[in-house]
Protein backbone atom coordinates (compact mmCIF):
# COMPACT_ATOMS: atom_id res chain seq x y z
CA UNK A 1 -10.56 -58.43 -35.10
CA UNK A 2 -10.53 -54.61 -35.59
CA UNK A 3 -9.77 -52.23 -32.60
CA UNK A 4 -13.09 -50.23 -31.57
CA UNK A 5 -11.49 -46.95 -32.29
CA UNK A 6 -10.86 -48.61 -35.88
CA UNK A 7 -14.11 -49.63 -36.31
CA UNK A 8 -15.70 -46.36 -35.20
CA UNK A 9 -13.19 -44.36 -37.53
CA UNK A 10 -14.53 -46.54 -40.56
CA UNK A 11 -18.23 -45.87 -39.63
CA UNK A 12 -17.54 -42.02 -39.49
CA UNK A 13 -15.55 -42.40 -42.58
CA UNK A 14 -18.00 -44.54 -44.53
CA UNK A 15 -21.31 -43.06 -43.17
CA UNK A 16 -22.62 -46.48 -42.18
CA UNK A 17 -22.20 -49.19 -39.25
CA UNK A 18 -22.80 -52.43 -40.27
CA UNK A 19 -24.48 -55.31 -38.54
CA UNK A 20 -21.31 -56.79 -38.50
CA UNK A 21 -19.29 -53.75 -37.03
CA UNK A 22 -22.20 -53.45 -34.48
CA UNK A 23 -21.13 -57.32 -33.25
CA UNK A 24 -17.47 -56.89 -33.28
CA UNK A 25 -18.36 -54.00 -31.04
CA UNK A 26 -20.49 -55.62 -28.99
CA UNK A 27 -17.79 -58.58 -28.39
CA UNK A 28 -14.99 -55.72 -28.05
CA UNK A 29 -16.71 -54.30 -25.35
CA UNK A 30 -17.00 -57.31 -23.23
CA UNK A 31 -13.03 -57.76 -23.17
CA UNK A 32 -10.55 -55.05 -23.04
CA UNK A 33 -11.31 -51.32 -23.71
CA UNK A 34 -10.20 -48.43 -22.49
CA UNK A 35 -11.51 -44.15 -22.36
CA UNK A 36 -10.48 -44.06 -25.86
CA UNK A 37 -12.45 -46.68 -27.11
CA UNK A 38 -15.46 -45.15 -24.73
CA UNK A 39 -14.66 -41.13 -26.24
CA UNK A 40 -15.26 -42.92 -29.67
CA UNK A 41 -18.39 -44.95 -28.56
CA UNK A 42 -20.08 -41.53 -27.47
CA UNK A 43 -19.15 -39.59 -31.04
CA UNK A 44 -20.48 -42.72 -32.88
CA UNK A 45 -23.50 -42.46 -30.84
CA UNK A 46 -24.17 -38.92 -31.36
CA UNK A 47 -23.14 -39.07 -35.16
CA UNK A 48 -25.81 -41.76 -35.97
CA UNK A 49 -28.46 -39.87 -33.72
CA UNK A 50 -27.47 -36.78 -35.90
CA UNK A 51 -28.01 -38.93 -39.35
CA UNK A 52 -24.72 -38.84 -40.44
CA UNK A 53 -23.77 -42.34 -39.87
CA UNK A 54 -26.43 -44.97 -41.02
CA UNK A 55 -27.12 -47.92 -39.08
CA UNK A 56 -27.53 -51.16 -40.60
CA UNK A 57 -30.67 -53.09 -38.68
CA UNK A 58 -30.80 -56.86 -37.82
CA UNK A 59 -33.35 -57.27 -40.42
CA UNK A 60 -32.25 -54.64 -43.64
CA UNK A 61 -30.62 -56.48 -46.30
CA UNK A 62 -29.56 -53.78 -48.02
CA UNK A 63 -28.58 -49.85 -47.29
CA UNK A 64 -31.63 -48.00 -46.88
CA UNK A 65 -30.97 -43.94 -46.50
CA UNK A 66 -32.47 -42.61 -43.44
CA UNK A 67 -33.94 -40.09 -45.53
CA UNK A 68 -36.26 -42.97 -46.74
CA UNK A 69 -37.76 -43.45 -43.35
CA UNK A 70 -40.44 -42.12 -41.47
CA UNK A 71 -40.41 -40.09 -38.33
CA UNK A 72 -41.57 -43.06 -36.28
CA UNK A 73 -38.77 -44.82 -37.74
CA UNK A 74 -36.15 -42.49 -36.66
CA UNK A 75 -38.04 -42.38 -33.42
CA UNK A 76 -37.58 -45.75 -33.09
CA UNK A 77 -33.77 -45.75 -34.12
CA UNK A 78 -32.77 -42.96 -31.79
CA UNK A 79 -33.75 -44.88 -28.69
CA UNK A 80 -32.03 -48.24 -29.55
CA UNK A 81 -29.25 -46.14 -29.88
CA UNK A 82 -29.67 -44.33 -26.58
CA UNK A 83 -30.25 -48.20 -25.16
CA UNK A 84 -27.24 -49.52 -27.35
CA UNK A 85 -25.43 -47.14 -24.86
CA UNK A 86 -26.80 -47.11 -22.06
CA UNK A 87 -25.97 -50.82 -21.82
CA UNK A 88 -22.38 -49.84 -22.75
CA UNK A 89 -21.87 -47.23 -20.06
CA UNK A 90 -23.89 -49.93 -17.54
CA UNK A 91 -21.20 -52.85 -18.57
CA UNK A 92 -18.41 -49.80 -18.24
CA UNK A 93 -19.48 -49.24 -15.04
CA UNK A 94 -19.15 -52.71 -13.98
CA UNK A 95 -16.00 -53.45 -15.04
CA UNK A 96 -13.23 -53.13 -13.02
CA UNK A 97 -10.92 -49.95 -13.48
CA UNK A 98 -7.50 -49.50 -13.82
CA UNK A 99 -6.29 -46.84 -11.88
CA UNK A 100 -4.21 -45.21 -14.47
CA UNK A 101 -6.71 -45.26 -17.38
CA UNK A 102 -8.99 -42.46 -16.06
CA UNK A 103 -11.54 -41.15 -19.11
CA UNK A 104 -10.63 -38.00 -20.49
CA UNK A 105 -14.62 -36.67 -20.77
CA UNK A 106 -14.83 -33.33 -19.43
CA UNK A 107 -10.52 -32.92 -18.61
């Protein structure tokens, strides 16, 4: 299984996070991470709110621009994103922390 940094690096490079991409992360995130993995969550999550990384939904079958979709749509997309990560700062939050891995947000 890909590292989420590697992951994240292929969606920014490719312009699109698959369904399966979005489960590996999922999975990654309930084991081992650290404030790298995090740093890279957050610019994933603002490059698909900014469009430049499409997200593949649980129901498309095939790539779909964003440029295709309504408003509402985008609507919609931007705030199962924003609830894609807010359950990934939540389960962060929970976790136990080491004391040497401090996040590097804002250093």
């Amino acid at each position: 299984m890909m590292a989420i940094t590697e992951i994240v690096q292929q969606a920014l490079t490719t312009g699109y996070l698959s369904v399966m991409a979005q489960n590996q992360l999922r999975k990654l995130l309930q084991t081992n991470y650290d404030s790298e993995d995090l740093d890279a969550l957050i610019i994933l999550h603002r490059s698909i709110v900014a469009g430049e990384v499409k997200k593949e939904s649980l129901g498309q079958k095939n790539y779909r621009s964003v440029k295709h979709k309504d408003a509402s749509s985008n609507i919609k997309l931007a705030y199962q994103v924003a609830a894609e990560m807010a359950f990934a700062a939540a389960l962060a939050l929970t976790m136990s922390h080491n004391p040497h891995d401090q996040p590097s947000v804002g250093a």
